[in-house]
PDB file of N, CA and C in Angstrom:
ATOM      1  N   UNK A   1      24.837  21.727  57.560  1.00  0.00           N
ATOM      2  CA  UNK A   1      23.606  22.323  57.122  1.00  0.00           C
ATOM      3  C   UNK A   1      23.740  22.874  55.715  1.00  0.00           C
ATOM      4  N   UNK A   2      24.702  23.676  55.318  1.00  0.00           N
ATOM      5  CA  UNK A   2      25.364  24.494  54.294  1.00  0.00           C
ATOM      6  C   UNK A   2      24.822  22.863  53.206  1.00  0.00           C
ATOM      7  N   UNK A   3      25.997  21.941  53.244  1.00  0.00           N
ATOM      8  CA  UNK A   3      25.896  20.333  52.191  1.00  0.00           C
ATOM      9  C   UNK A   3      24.543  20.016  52.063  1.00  0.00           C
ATOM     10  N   UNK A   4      23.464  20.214  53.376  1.00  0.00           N
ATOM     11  CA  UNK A   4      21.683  19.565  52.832  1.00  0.00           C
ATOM     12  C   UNK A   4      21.563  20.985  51.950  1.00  0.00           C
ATOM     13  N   UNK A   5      22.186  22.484  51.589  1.00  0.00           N
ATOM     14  CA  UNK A   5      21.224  23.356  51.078  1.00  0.00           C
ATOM     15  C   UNK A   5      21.635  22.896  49.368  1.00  0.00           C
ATOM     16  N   UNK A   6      22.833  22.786  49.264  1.00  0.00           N
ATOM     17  CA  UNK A   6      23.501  22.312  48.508  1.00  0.00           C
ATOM     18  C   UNK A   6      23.241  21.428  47.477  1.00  0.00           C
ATOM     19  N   UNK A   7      22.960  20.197  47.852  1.00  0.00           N
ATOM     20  CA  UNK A   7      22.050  19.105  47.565  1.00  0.00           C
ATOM     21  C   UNK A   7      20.592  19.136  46.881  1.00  0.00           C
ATOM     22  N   UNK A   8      19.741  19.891  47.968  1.00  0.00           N
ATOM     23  CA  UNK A   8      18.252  20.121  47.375  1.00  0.00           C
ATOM     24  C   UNK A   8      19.013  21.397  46.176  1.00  0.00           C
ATOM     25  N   UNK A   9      19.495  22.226  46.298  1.00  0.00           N
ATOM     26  CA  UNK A   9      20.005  22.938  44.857  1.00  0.00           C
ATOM     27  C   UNK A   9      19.983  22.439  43.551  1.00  0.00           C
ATOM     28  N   UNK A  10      21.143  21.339  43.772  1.00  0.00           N
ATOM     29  CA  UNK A  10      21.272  19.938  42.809  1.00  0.00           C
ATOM     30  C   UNK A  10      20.350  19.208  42.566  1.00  0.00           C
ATOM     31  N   UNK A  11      19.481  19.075  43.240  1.00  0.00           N
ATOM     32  CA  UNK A  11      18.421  18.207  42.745  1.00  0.00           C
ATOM     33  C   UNK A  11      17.231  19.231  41.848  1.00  0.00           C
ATOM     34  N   UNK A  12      17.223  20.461  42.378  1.00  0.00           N
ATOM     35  CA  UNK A  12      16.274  21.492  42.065  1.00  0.00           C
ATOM     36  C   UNK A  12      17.057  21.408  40.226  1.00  0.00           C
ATOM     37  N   UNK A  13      17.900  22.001  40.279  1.00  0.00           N
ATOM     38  CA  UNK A  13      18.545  21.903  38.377  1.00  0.00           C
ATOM     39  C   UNK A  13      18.441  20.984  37.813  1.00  0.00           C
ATOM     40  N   UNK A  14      18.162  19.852  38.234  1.00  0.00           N
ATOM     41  CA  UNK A  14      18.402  18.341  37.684  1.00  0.00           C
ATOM     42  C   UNK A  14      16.785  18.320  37.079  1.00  0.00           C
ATOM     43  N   UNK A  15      15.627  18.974  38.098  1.00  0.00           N
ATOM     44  CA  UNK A  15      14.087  18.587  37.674  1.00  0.00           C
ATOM     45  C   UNK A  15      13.962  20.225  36.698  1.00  0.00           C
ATOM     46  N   UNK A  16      13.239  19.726  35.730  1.00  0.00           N
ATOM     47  CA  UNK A  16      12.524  20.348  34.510  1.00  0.00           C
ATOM     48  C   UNK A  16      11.578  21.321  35.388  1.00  0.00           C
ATOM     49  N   UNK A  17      11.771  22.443  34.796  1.00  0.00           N
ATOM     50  CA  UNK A  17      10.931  23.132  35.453  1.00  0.00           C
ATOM     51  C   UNK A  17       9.331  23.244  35.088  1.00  0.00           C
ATOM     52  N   UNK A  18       8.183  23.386  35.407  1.00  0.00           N
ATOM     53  CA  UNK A  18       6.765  23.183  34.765  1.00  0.00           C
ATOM     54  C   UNK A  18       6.452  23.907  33.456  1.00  0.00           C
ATOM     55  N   UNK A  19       6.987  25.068  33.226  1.00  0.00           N
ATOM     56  CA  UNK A  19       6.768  25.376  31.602  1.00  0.00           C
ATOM     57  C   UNK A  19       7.669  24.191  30.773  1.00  0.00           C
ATOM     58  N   UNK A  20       8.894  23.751  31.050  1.00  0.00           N
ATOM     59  CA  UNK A  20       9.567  23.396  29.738  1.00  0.00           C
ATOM     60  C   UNK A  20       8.346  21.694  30.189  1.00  0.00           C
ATOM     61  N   UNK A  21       8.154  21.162  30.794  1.00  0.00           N
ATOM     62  CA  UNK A  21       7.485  19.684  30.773  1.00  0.00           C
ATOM     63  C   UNK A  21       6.252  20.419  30.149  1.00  0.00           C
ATOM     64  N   UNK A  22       5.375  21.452  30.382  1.00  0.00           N
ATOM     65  CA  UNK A  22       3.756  21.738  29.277  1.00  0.00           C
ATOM     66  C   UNK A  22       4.183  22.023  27.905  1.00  0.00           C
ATOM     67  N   UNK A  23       5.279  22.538  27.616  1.00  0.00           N
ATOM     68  CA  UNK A  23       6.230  22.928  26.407  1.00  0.00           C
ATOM     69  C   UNK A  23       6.589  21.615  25.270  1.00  0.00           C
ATOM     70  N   UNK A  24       7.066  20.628  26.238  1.00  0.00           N
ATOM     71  CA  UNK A  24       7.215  19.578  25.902  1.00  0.00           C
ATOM     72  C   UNK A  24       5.898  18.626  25.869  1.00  0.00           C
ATOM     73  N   UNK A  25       5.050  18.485  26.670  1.00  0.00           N
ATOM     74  CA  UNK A  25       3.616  17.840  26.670  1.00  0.00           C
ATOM     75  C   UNK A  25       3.116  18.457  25.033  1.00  0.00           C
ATOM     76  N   UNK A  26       2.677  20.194  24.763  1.00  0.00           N
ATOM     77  CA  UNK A  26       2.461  20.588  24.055  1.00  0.00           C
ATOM     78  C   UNK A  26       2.905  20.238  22.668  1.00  0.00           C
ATOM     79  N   UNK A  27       4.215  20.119  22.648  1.00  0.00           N
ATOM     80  CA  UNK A  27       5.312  19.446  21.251  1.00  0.00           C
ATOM     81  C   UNK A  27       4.646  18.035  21.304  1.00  0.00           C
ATOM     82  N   UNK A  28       4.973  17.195  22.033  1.00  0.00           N
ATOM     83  CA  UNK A  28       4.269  15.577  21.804  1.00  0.00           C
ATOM     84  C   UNK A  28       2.685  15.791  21.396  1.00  0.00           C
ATOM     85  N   UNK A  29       2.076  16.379  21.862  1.00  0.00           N
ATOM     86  CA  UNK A  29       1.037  16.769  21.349  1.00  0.00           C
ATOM     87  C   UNK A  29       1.265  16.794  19.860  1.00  0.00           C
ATOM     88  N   UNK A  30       1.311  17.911  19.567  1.00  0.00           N
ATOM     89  CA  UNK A  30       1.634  18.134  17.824  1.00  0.00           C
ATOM     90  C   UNK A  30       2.113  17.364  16.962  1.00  0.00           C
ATOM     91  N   UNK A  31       2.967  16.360  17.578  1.00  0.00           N
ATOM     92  CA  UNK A  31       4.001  15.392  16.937  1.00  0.00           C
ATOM     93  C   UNK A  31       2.660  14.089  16.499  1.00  0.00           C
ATOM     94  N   UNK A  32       2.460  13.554  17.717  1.00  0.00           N
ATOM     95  CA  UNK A  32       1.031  12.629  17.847  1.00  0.00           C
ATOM     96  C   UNK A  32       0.052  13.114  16.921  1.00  0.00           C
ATOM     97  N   UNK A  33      -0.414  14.320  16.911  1.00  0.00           N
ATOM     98  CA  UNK A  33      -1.292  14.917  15.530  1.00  0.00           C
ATOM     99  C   UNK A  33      -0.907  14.406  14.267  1.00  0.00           C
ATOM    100  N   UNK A  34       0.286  14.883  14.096  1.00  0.00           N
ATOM    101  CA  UNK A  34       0.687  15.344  12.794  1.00  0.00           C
ATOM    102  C   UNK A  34       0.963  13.761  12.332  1.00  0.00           C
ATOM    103  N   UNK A  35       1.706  12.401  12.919  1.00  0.00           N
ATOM    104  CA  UNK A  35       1.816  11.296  12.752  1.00  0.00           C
ATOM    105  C   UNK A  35       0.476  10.935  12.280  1.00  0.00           C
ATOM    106  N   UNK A  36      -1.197  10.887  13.200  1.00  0.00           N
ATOM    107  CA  UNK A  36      -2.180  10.263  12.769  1.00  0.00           C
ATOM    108  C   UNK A  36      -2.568  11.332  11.649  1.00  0.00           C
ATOM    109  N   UNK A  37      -2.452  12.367  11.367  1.00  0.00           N
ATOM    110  CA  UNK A  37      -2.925  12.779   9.894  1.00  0.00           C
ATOM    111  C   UNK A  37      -2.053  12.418   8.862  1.00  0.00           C
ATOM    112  N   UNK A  38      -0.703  12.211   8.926  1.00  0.00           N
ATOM    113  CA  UNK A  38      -0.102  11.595   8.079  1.00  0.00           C
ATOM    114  C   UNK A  38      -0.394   9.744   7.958  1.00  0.00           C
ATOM    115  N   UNK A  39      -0.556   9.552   8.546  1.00  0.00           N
ATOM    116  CA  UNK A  39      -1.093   8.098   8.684  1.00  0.00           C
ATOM    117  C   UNK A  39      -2.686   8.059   8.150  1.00  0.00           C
ATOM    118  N   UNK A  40      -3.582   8.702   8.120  1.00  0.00           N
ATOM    119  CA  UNK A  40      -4.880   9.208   7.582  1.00  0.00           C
ATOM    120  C   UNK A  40      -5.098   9.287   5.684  1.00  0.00           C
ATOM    121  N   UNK A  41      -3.975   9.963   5.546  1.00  0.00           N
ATOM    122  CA  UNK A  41      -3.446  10.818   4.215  1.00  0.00           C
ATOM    123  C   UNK A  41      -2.742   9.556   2.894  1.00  0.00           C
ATOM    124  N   UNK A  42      -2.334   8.985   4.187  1.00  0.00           N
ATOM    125  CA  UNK A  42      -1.656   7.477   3.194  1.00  0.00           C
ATOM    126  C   UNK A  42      -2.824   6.281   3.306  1.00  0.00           C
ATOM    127  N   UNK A  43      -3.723   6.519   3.876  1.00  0.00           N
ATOM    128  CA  UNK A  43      -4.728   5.437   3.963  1.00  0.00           C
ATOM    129  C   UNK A  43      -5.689   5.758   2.923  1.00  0.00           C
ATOM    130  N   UNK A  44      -5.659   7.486   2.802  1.00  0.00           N
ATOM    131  CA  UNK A  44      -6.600   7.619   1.858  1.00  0.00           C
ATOM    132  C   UNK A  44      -5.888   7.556   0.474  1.00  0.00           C
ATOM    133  N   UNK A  45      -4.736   7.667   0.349  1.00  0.00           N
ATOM    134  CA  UNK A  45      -4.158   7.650  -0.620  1.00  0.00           C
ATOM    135  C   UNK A  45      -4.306   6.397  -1.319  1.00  0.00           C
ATOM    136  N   UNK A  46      -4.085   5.249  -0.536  1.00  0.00           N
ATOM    137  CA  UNK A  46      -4.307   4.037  -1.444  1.00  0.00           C
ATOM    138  C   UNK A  46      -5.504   3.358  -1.480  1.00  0.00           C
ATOM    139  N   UNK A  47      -6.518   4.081  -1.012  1.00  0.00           N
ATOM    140  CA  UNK A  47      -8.289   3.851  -1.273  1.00  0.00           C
ATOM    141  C   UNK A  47      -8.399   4.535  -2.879  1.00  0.00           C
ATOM    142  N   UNK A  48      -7.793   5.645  -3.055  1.00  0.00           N
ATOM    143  CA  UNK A  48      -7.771   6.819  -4.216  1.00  0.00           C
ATOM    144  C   UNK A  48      -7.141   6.015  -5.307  1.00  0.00           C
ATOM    145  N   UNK A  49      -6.099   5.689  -4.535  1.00  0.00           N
ATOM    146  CA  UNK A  49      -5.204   5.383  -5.731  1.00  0.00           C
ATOM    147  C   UNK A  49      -5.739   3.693  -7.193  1.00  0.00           C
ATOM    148  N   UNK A  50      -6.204   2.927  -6.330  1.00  0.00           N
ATOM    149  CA  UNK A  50      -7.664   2.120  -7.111  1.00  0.00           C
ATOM    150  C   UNK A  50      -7.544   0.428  -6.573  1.00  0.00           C
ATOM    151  N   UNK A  51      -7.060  -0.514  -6.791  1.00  0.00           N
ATOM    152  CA  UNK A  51      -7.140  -1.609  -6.084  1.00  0.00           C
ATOM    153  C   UNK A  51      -6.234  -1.680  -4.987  1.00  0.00           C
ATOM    154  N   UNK A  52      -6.377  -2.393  -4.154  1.00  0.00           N
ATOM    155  CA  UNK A  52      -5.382  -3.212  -3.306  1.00  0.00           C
ATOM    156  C   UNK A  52      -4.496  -4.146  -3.772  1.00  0.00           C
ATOM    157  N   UNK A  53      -3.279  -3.970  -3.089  1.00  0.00           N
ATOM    158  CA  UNK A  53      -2.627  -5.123  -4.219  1.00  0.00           C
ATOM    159  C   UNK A  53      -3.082  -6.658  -4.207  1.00  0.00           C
ATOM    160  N   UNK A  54      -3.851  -7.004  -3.700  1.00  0.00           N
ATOM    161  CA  UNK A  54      -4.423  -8.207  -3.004  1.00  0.00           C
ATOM    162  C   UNK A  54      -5.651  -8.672  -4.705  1.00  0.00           C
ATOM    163  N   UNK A  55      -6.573  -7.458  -4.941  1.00  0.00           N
ATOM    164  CA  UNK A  55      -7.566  -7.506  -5.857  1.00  0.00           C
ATOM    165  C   UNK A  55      -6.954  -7.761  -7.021  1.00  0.00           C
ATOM    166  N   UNK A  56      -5.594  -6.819  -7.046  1.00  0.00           N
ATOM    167  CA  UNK A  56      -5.187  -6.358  -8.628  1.00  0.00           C
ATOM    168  C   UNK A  56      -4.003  -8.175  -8.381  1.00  0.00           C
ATOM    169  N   UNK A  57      -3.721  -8.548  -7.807  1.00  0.00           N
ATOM    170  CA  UNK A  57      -3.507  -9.841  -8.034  1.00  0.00           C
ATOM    171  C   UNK A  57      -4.072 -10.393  -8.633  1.00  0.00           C
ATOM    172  N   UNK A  58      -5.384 -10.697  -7.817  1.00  0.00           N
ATOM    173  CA  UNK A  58      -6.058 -11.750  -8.448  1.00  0.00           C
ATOM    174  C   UNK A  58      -6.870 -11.627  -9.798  1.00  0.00           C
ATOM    175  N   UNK A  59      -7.310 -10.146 -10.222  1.00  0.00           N
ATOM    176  CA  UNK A  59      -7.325  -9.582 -11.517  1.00  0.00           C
ATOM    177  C   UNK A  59      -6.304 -10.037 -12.168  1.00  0.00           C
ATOM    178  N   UNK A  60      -5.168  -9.660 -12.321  1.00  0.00           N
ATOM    179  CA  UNK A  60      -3.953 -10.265 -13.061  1.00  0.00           C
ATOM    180  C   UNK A  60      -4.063 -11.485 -13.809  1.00  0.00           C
ATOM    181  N   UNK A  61      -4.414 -12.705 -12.448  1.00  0.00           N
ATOM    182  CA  UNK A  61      -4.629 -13.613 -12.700  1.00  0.00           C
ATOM    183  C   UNK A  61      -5.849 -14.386 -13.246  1.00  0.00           C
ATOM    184  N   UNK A  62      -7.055 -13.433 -13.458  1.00  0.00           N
ATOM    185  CA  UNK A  62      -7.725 -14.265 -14.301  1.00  0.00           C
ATOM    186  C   UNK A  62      -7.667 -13.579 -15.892  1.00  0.00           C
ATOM    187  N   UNK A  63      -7.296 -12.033 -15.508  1.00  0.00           N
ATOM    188  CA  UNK A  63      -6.748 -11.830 -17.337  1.00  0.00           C
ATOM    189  C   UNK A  63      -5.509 -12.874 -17.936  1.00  0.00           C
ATOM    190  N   UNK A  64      -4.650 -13.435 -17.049  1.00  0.00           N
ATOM    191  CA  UNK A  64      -3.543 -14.068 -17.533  1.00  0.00           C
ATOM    192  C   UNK A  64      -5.041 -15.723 -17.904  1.00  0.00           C
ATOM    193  N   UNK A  65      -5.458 -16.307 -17.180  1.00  0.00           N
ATOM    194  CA  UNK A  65      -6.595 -17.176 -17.567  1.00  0.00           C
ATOM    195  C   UNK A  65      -7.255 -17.106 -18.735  1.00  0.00           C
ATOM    196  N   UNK A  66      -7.552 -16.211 -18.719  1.00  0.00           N
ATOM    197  CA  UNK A  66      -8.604 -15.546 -19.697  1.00  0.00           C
ATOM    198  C   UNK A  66      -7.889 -15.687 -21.311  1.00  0.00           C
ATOM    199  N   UNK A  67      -6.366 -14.838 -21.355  1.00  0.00           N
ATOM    200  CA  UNK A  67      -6.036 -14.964 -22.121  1.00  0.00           C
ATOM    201  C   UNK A  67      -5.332 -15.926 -22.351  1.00  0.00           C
ATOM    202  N   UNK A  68      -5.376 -16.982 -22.170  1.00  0.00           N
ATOM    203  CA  UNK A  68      -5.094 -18.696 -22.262  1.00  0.00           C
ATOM    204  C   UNK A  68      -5.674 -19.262 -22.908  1.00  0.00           C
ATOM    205  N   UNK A  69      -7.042 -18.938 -22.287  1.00  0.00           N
ATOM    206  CA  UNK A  69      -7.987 -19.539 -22.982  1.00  0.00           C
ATOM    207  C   UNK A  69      -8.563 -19.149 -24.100  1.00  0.00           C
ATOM    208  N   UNK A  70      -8.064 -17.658 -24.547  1.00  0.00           N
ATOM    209  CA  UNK A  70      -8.271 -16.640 -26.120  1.00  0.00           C
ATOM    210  C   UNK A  70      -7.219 -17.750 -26.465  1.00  0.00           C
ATOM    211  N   UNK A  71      -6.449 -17.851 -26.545  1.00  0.00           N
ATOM    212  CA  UNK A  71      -5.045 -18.296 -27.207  1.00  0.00           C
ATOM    213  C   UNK A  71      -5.719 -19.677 -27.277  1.00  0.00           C
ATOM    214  N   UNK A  72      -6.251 -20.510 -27.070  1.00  0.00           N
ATOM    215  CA  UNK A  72      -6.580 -21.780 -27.306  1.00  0.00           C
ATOM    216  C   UNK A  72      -7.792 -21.752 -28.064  1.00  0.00           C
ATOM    217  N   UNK A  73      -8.649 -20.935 -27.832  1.00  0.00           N
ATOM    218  CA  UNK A  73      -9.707 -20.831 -28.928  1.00  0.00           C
ATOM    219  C   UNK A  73      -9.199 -20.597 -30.340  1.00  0.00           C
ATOM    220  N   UNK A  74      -7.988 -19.655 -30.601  1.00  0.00           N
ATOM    221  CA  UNK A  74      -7.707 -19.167 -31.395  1.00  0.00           C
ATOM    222  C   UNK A  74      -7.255 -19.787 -32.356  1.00  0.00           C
ATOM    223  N   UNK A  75      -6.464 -21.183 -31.377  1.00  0.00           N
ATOM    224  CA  UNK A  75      -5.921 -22.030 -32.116  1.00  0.00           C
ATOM    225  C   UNK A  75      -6.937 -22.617 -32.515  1.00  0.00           C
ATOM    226  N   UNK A  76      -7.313 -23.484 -31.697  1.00  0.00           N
ATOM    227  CA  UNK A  76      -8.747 -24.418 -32.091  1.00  0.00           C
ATOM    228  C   UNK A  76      -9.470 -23.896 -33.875  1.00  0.00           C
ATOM    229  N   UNK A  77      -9.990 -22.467 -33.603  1.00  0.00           N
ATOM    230  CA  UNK A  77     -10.807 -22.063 -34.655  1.00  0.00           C
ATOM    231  C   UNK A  77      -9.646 -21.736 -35.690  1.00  0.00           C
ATOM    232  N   UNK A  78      -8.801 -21.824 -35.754  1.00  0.00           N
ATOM    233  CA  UNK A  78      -7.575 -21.430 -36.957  1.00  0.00           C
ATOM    234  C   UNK A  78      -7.169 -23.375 -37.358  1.00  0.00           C
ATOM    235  N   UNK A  79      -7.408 -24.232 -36.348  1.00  0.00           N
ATOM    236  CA  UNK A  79      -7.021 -25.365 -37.223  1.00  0.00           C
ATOM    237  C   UNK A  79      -8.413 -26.070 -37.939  1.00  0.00           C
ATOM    238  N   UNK A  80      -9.535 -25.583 -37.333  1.00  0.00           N
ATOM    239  CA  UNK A  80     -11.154 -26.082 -37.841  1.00  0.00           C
ATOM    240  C   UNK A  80     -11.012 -25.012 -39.521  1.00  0.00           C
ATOM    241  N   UNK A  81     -10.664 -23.577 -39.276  1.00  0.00           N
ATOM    242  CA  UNK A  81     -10.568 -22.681 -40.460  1.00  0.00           C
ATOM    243  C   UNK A  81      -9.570 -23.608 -41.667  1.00  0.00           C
ATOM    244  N   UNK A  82      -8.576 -23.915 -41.373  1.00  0.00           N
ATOM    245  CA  UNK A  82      -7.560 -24.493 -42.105  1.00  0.00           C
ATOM    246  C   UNK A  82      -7.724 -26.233 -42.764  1.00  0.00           C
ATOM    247  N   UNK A  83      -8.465 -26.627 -41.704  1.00  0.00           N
ATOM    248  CA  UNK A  83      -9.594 -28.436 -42.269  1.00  0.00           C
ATOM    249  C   UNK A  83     -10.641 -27.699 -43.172  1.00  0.00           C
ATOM    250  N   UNK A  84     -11.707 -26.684 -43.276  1.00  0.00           N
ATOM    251  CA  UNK A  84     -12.798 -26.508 -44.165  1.00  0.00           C
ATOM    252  C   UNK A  84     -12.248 -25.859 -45.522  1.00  0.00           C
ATOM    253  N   UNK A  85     -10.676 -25.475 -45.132  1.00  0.00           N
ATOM    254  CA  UNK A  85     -10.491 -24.216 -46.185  1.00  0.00           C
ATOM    255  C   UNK A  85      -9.426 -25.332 -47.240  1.00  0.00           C
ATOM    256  N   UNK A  86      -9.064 -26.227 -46.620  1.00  0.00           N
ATOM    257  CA  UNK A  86      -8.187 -27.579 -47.270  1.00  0.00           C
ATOM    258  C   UNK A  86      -9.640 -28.445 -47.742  1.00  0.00           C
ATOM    259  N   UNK A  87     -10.365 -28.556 -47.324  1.00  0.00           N
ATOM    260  CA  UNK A  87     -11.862 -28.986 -48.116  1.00  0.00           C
ATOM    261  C   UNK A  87     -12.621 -28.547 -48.837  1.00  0.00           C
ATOM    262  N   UNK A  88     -12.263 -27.293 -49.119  1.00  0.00           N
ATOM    263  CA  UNK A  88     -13.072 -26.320 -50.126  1.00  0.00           C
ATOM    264  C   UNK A  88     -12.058 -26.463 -51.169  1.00  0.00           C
ATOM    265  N   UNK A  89     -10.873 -26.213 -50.907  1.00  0.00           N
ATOM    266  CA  UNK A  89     -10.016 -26.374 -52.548  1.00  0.00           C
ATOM    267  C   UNK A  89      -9.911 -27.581 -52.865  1.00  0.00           C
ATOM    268  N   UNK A  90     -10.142 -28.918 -52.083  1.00  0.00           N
ATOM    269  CA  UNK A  90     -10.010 -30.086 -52.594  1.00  0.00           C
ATOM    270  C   UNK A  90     -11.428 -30.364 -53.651  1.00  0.00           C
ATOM    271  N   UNK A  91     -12.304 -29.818 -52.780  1.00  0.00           N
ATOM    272  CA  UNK A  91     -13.727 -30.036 -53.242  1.00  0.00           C
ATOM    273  C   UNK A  91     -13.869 -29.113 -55.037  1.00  0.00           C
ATOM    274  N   UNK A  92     -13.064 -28.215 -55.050  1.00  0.00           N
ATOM    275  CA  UNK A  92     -12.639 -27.144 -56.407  1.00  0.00           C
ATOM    276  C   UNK A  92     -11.714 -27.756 -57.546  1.00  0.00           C
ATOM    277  N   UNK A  93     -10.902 -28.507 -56.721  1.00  0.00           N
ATOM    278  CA  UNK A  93     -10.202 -29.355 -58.271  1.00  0.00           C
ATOM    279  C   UNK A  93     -10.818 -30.548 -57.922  1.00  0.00           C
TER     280      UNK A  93
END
């Protein structure tokens, strides 16, 4: 009889008693908070912060376009400048 009191004893120390499991419910609680406001805080952060890297890609890529096509105009109108301006001094002597 003494070994069954024994036993349920052992098993009684082994289970959490009901404050430390609401103690602990309470902590996961807070933890779960504090994760989705930090998770909140970085979402707003990169709304704030100004493109997605997805936009500012493809921005990138049509200023890199863009200025391709400056650079080819540039040429273009610098070798048309350089034919009228070789025709004006020919046309002078």
């Amino acid at each position: 009889m003494r070994e069954k009191h024994t036993l349920s004893s052992e098993e009684h120390e082994e289970k959490p008693n009901i404050s430390t499991v609401e103690v602990l419910k309470v902590a996961l609680a807070e933890v779960r908070l504090c994760s989705r406001l930090e998770a909140l805080l970085l979402q707003k952060k990169s709304l704030f912060a100004g493109d997605s890297p997805d936009i500012r890609s493809q921005k990138i890529d049509k200023l890199k376009v863009l200025s391709q096509s400056l650079a080819s105009s540039m040429s273009k109108a610098g070798k048309v400048y350089f034919r009228s301006d070789s025709h004006q001094r020919e046309d002078a002597l």
